[in-house]
PDB file of N, CA and C in Angstrom:
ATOM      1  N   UNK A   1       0.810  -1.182   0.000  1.00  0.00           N
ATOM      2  CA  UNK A   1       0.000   0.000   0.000  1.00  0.00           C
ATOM      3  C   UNK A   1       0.864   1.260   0.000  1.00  0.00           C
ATOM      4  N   UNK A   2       1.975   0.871   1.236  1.00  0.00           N
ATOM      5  CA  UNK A   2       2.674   2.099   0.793  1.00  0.00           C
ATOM      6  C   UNK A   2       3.741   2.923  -0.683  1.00  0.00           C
ATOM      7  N   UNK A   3       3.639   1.557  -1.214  1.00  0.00           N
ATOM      8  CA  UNK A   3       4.113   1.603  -2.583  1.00  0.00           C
ATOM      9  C   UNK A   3       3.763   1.946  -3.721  1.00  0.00           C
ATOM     10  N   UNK A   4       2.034   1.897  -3.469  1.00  0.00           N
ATOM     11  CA  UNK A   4       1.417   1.982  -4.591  1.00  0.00           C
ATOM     12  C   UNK A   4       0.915   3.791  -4.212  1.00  0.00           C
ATOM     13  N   UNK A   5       1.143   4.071  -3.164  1.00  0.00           N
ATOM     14  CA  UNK A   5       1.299   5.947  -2.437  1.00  0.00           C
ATOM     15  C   UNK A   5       2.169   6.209  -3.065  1.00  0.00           C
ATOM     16  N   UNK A   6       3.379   6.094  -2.359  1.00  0.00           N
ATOM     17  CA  UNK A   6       4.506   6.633  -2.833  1.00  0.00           C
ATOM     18  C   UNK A   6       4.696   6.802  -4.433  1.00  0.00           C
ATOM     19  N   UNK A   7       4.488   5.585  -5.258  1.00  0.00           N
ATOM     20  CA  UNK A   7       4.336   5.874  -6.461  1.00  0.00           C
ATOM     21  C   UNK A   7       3.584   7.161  -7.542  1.00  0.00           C
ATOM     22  N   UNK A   8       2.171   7.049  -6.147  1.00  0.00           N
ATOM     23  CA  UNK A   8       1.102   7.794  -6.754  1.00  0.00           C
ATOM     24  C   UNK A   8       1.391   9.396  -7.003  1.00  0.00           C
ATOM     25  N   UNK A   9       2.520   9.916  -5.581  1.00  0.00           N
ATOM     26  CA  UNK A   9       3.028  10.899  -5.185  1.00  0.00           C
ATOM     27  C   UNK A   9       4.012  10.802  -5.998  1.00  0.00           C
ATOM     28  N   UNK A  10       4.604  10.287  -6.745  1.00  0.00           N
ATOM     29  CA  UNK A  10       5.978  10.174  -7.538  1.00  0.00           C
ATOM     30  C   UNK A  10       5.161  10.729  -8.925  1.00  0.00           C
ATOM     31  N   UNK A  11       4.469  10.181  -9.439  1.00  0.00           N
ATOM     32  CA  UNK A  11       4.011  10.374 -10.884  1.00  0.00           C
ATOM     33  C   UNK A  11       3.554  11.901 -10.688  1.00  0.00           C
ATOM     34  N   UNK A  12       2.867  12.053  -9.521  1.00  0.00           N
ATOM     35  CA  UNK A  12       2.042  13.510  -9.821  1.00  0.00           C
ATOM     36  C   UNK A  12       3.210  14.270  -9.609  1.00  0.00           C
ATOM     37  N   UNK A  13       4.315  14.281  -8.762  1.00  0.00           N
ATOM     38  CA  UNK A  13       5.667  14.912  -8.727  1.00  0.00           C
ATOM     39  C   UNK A  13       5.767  15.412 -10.096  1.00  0.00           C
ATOM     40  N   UNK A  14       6.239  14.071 -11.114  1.00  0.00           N
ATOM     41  CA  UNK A  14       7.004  14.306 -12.255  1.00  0.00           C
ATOM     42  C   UNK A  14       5.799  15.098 -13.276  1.00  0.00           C
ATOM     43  N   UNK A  15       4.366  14.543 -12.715  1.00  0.00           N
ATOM     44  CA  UNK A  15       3.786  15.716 -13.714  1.00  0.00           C
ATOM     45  C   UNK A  15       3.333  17.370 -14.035  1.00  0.00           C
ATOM     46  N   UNK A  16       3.322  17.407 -12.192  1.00  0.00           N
ATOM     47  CA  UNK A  16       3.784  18.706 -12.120  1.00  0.00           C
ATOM     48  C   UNK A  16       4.813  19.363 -12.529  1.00  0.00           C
ATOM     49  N   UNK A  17       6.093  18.858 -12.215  1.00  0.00           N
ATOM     50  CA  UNK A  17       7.391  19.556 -12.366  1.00  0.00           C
ATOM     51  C   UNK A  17       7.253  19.526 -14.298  1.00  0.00           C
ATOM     52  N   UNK A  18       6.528  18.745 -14.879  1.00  0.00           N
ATOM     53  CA  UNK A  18       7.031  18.401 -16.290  1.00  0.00           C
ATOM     54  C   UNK A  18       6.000  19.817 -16.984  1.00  0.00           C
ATOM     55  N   UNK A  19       4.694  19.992 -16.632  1.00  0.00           N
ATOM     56  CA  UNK A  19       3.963  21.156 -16.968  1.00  0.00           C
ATOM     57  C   UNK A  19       4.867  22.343 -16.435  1.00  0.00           C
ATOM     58  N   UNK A  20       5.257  22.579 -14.981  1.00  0.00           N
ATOM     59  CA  UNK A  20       5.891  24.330 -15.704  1.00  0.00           C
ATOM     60  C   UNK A  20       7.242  23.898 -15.966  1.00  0.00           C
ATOM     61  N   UNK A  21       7.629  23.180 -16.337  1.00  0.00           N
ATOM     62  CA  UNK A  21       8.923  23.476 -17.496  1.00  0.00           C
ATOM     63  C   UNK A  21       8.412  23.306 -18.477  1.00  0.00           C
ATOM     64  N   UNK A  22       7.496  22.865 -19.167  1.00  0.00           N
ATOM     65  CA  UNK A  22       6.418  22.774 -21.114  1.00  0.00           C
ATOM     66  C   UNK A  22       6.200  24.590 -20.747  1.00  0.00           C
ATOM     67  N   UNK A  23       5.408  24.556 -19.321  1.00  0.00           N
ATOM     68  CA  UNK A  23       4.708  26.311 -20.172  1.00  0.00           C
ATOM     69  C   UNK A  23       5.919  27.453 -19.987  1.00  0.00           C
ATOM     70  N   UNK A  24       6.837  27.292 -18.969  1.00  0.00           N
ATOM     71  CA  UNK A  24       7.424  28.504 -19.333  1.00  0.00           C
ATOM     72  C   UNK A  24       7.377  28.954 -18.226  1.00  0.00           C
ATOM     73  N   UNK A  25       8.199  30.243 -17.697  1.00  0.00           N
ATOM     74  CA  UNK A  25       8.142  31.068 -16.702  1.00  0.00           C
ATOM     75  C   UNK A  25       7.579  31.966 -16.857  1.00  0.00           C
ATOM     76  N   UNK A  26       6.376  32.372 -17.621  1.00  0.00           N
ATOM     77  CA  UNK A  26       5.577  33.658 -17.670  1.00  0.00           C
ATOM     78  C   UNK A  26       4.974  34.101 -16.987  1.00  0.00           C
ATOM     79  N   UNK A  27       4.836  34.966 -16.052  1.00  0.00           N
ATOM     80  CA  UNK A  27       4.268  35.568 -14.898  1.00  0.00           C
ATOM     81  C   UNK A  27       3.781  36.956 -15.072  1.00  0.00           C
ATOM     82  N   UNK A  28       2.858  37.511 -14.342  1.00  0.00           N
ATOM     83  CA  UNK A  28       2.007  38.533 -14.659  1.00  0.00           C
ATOM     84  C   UNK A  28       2.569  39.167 -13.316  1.00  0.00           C
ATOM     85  N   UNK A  29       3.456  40.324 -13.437  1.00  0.00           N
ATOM     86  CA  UNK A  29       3.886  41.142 -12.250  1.00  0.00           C
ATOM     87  C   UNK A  29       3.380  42.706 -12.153  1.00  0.00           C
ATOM     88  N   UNK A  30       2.910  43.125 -12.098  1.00  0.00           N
ATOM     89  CA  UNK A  30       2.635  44.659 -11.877  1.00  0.00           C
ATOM     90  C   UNK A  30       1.965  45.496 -12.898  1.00  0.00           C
ATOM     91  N   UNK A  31       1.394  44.635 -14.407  1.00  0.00           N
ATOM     92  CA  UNK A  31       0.965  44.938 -15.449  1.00  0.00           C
ATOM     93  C   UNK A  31       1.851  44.544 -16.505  1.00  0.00           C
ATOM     94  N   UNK A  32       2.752  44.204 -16.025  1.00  0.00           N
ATOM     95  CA  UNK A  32       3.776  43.504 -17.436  1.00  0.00           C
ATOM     96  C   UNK A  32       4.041  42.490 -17.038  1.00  0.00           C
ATOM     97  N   UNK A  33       4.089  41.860 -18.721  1.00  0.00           N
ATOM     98  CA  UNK A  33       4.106  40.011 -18.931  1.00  0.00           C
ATOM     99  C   UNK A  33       5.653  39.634 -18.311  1.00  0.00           C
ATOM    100  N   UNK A  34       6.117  38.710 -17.678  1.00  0.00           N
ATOM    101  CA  UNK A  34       7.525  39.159 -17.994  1.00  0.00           C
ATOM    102  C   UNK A  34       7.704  37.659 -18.916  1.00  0.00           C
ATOM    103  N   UNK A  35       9.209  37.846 -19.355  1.00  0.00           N
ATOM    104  CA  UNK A  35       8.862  36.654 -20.442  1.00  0.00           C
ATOM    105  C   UNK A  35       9.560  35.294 -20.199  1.00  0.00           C
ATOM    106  N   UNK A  36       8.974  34.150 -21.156  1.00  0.00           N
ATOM    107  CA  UNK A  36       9.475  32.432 -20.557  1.00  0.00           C
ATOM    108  C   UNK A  36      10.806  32.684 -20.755  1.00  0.00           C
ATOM    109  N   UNK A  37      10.992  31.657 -20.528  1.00  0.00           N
ATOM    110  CA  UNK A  37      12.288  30.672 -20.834  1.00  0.00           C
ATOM    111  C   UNK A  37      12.720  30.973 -22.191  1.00  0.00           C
ATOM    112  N   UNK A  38      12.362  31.003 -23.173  1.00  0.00           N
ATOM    113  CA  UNK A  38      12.416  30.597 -24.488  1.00  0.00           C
ATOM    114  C   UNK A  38      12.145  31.994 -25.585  1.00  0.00           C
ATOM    115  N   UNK A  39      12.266  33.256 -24.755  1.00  0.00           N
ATOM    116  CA  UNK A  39      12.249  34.682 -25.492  1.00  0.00           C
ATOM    117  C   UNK A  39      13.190  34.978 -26.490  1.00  0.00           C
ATOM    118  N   UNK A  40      14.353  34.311 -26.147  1.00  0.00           N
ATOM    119  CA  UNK A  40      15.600  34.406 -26.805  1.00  0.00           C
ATOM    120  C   UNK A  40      15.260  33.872 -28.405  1.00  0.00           C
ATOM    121  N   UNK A  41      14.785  32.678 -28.164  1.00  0.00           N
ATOM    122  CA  UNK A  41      14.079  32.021 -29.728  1.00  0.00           C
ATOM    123  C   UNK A  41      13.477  32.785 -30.922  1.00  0.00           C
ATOM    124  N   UNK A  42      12.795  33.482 -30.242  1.00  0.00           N
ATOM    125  CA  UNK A  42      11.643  34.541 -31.194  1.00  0.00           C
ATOM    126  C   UNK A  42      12.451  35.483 -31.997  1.00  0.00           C
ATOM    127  N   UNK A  43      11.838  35.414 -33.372  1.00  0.00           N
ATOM    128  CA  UNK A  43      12.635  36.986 -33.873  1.00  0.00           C
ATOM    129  C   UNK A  43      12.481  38.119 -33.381  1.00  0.00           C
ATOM    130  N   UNK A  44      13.070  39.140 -33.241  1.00  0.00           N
ATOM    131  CA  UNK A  44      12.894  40.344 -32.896  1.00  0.00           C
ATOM    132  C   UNK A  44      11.355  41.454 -33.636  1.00  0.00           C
ATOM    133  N   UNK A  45      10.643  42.105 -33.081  1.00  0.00           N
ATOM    134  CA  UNK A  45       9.840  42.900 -33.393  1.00  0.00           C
ATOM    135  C   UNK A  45       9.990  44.597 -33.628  1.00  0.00           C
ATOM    136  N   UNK A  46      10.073  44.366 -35.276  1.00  0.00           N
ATOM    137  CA  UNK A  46      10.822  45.838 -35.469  1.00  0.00           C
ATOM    138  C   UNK A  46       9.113  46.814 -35.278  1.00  0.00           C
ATOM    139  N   UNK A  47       9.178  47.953 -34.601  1.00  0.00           N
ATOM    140  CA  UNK A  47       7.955  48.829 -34.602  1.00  0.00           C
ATOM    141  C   UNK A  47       8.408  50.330 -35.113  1.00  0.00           C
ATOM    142  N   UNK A  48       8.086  50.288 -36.140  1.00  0.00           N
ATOM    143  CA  UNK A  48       8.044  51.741 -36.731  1.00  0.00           C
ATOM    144  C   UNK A  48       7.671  53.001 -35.863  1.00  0.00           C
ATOM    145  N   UNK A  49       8.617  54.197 -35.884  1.00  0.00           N
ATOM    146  CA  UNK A  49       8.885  55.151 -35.093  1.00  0.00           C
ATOM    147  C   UNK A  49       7.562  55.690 -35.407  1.00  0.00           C
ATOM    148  N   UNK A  50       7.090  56.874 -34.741  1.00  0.00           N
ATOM    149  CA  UNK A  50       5.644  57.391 -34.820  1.00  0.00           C
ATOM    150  C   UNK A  50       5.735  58.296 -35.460  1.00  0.00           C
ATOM    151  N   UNK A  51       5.399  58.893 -36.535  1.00  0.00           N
ATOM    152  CA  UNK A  51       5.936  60.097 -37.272  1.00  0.00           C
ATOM    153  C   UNK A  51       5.265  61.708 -36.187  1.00  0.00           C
ATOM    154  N   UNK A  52       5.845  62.577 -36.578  1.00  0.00           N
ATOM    155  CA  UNK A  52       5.517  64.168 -35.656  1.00  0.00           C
ATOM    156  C   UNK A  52       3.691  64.425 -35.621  1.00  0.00           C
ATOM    157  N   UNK A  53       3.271  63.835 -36.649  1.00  0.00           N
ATOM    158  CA  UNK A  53       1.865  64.331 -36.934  1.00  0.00           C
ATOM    159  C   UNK A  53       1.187  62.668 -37.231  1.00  0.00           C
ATOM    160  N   UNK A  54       0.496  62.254 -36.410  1.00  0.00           N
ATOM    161  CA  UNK A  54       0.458  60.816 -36.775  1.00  0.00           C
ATOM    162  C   UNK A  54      -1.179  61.078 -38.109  1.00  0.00           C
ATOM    163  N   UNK A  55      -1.273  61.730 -38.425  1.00  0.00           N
ATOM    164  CA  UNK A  55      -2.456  62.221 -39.491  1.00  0.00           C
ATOM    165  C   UNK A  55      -2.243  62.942 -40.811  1.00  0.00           C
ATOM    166  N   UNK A  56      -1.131  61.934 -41.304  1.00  0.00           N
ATOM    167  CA  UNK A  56      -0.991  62.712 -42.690  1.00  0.00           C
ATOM    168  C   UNK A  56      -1.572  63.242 -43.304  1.00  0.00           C
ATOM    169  N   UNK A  57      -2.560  62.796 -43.534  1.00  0.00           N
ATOM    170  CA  UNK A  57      -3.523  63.687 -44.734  1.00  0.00           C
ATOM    171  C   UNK A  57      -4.063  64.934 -44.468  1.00  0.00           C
ATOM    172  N   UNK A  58      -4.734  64.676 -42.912  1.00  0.00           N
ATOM    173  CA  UNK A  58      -5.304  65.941 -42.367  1.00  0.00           C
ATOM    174  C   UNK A  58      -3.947  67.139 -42.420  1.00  0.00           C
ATOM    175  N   UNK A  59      -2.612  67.042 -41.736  1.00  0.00           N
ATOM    176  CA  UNK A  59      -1.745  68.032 -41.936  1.00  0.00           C
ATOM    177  C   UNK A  59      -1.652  67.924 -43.300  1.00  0.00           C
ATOM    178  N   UNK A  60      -1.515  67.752 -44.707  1.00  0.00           N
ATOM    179  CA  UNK A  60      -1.352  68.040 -46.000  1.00  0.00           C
ATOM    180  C   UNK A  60      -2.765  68.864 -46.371  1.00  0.00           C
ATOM    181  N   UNK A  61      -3.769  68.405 -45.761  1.00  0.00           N
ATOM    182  CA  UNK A  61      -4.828  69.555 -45.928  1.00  0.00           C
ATOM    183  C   UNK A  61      -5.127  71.054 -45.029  1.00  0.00           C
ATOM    184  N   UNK A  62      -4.235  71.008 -44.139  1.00  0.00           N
ATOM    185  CA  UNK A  62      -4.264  72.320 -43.422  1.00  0.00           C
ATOM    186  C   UNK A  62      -2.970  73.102 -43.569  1.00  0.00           C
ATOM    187  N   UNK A  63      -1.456  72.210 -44.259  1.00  0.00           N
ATOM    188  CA  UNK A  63      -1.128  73.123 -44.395  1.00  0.00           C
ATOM    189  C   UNK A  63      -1.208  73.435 -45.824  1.00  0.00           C
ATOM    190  N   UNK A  64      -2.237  72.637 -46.972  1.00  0.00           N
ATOM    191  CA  UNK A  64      -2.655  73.539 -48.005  1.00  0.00           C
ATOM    192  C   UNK A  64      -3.400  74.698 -48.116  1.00  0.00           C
ATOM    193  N   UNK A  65      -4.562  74.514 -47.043  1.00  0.00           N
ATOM    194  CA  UNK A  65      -5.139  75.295 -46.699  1.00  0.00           C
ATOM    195  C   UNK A  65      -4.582  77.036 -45.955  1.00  0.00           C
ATOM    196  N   UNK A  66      -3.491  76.960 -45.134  1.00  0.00           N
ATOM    197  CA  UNK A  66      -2.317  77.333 -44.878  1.00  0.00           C
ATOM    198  C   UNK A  66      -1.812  78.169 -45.880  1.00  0.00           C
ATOM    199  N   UNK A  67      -1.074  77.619 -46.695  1.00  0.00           N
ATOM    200  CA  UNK A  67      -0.648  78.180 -47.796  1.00  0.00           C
ATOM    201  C   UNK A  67      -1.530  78.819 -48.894  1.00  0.00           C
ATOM    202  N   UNK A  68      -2.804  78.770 -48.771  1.00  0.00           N
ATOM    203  CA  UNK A  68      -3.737  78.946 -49.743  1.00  0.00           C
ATOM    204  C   UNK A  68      -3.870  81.200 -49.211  1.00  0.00           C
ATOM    205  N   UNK A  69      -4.049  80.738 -47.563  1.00  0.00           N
ATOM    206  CA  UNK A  69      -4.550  81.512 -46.895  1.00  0.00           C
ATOM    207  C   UNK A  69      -2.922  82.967 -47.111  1.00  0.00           C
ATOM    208  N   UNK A  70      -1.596  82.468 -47.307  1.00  0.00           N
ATOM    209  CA  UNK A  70      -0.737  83.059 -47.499  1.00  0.00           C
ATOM    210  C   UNK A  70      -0.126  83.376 -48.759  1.00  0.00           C
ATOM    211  N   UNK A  71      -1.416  83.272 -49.571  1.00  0.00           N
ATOM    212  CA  UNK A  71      -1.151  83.631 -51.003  1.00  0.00           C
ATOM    213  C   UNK A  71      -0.485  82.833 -52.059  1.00  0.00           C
ATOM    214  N   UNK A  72      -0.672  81.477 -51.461  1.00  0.00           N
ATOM    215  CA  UNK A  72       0.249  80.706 -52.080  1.00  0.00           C
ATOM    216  C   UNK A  72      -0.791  79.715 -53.435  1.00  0.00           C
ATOM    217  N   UNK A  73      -0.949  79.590 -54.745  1.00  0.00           N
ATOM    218  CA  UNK A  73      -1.831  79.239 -55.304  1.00  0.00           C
ATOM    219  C   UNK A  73      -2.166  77.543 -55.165  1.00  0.00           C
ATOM    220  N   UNK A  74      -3.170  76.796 -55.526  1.00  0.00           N
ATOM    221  CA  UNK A  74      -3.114  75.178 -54.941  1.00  0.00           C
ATOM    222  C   UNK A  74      -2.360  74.856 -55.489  1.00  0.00           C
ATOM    223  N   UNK A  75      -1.571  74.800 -56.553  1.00  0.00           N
ATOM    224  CA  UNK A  75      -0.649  74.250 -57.007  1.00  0.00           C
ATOM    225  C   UNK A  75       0.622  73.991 -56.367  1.00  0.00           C
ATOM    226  N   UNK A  76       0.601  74.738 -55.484  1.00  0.00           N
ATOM    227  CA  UNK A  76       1.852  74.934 -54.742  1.00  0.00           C
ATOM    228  C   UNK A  76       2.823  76.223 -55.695  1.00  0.00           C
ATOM    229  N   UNK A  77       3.186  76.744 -56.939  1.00  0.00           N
ATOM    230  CA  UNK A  77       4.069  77.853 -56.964  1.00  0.00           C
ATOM    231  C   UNK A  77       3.854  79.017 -56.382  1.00  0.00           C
ATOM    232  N   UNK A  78       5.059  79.498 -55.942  1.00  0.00           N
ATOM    233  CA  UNK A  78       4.217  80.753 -55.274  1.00  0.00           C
ATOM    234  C   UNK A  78       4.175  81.596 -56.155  1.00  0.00           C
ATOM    235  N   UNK A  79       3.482  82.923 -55.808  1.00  0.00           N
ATOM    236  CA  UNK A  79       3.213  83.727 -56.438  1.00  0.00           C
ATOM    237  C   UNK A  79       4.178  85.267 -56.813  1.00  0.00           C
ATOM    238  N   UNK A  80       4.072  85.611 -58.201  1.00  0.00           N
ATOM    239  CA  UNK A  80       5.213  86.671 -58.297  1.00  0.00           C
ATOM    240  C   UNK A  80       5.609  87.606 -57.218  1.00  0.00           C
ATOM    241  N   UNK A  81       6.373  87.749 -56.347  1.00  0.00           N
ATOM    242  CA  UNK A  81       6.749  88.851 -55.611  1.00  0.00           C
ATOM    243  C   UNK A  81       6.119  90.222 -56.319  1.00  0.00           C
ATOM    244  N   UNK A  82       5.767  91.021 -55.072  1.00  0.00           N
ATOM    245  CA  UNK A  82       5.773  92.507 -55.765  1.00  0.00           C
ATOM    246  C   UNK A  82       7.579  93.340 -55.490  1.00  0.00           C
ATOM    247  N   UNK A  83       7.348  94.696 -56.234  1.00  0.00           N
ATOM    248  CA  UNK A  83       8.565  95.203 -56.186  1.00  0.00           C
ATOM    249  C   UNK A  83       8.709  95.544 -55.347  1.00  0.00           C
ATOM    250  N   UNK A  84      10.335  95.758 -54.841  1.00  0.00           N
ATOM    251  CA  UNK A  84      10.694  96.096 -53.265  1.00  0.00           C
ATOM    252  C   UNK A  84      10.216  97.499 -53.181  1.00  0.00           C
ATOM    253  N   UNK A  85       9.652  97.972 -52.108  1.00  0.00           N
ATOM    254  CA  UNK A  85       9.934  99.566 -51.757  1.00  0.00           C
ATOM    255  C   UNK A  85      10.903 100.269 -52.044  1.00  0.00           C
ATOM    256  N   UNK A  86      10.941 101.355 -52.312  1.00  0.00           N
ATOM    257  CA  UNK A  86      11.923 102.110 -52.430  1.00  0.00           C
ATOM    258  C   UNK A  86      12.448 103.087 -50.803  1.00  0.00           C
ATOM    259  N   UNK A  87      13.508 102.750 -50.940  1.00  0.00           N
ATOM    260  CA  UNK A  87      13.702 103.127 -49.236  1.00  0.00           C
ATOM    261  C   UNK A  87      13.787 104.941 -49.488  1.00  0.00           C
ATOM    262  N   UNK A  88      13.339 105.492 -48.542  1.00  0.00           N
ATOM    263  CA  UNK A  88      13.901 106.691 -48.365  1.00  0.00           C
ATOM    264  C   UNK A  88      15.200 107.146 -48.081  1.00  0.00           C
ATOM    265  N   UNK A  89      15.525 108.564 -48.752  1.00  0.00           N
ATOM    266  CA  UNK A  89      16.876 108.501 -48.391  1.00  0.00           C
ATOM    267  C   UNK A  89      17.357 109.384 -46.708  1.00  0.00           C
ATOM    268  N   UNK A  90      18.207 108.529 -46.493  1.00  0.00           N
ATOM    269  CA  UNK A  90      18.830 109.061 -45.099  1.00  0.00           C
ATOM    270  C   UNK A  90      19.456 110.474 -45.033  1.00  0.00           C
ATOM    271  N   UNK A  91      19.137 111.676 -44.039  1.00  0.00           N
ATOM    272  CA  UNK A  91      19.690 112.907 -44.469  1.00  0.00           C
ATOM    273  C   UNK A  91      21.094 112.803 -43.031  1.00  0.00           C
ATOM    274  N   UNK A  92      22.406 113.117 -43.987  1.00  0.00           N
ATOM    275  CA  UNK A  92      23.645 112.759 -43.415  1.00  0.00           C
ATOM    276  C   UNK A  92      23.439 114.171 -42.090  1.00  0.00           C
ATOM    277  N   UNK A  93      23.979 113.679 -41.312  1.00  0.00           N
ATOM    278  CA  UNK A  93      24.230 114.830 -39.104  1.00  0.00           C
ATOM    279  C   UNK A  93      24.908 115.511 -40.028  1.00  0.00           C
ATOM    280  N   UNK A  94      24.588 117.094 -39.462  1.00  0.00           N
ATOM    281  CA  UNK A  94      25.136 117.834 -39.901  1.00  0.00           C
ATOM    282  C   UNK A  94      26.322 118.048 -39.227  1.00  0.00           C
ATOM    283  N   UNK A  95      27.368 118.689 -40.363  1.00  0.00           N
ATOM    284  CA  UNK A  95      28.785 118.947 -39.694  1.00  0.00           C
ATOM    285  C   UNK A  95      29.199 119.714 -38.436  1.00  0.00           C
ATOM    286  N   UNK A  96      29.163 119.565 -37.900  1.00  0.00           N
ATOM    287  CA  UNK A  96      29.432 120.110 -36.315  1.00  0.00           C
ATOM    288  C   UNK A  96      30.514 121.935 -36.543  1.00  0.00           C
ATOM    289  N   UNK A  97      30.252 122.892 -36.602  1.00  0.00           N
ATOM    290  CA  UNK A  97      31.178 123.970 -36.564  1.00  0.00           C
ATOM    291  C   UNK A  97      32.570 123.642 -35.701  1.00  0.00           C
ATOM    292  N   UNK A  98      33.944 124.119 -36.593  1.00  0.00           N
ATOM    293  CA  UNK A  98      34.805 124.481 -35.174  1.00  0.00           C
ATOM    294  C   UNK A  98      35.095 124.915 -34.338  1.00  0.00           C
ATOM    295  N   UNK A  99      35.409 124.602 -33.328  1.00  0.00           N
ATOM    296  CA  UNK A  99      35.719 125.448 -32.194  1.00  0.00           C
ATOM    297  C   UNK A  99      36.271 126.997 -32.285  1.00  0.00           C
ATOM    298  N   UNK A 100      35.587 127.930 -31.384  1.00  0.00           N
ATOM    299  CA  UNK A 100      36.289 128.845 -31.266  1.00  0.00           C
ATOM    300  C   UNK A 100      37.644 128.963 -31.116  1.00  0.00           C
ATOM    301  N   UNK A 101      38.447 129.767 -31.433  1.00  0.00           N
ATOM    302  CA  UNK A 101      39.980 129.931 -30.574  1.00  0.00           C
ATOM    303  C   UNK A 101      39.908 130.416 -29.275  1.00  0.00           C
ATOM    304  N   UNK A 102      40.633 129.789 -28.630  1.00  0.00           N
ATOM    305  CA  UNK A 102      40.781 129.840 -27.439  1.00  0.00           C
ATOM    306  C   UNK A 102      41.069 131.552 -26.806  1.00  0.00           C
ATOM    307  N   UNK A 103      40.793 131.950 -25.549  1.00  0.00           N
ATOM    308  CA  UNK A 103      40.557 133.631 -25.131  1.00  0.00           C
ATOM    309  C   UNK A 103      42.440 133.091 -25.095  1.00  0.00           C
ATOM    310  N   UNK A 104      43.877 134.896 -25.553  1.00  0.00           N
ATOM    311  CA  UNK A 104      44.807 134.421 -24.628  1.00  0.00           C
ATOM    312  C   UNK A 104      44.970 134.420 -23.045  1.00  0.00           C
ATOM    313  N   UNK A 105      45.186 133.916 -22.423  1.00  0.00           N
ATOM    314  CA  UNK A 105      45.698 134.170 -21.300  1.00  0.00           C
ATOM    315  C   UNK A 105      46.027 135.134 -20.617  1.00  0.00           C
ATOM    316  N   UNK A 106      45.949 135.690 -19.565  1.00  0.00           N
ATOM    317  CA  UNK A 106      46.042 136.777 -19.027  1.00  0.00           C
ATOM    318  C   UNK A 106      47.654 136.831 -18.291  1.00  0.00           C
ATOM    319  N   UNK A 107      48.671 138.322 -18.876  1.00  0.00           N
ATOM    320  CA  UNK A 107      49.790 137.952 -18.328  1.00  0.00           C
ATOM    321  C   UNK A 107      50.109 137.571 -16.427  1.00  0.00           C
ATOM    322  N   UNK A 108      50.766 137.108 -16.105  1.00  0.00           N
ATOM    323  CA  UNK A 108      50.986 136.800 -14.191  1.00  0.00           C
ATOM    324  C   UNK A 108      51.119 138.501 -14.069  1.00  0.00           C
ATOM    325  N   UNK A 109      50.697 138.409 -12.978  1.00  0.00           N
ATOM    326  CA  UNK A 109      51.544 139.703 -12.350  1.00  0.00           C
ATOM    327  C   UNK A 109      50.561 141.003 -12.735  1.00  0.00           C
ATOM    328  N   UNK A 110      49.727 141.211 -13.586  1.00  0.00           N
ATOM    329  CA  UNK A 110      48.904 142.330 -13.053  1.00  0.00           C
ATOM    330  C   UNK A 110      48.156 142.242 -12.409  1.00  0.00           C
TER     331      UNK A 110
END
């Protein structure tokens, strides 16, 4: 009797221990998976960077719209420049007069 126990406890041993080494060490810790035994196996997962505006089309329609609003025609060329202003002209500081000559000096002694 005690043999056919011990046995009974032997098999369920080896079938336990034989299921978590088949599934893996995957455990659910704090919201992340962490991963089996066997992560190393898998190819790598390339994920494409997120572009600045994840809505292409909508930004190609606002900044056509954009450009529409800045005179720019739908076509995209822009439009002829007008002519530059003509600057006014600058009137040059007038020349400063020279100095008087100096009074002479008064002799010592009177």
């Amino acid at each position: 009797m005690h043999r056919a126990r011990r046995w009974g406890y032997l098999c369920m041993t080896g079938l336990g221990l034989a299921i978590v080494s088949l599934s893996g060490c995957q455990t659910w810790e704090g919201g992340q998976t962490l991963p089996s035994g066997r992560y190393l196996e898998h190819p790598p997962q390339y994920i494409l960077p997120d572009p600045p505006f994840p809505l292409t089309r909508e930004l190609a329609d606002q900044e056509e719209k954009a450009g529409l609003l800045n005179g720019l025609p739908r076509d995209g060329a822009p439009t002829p420049a007008a002519a530059p202003a003509v600057p006014t002209p600058v009137m040059p500081a007038p020349i400063p007069a020279p100095a008087a000559p100096a009074a002479p000096a008064a002799p010592p002694g009177n």
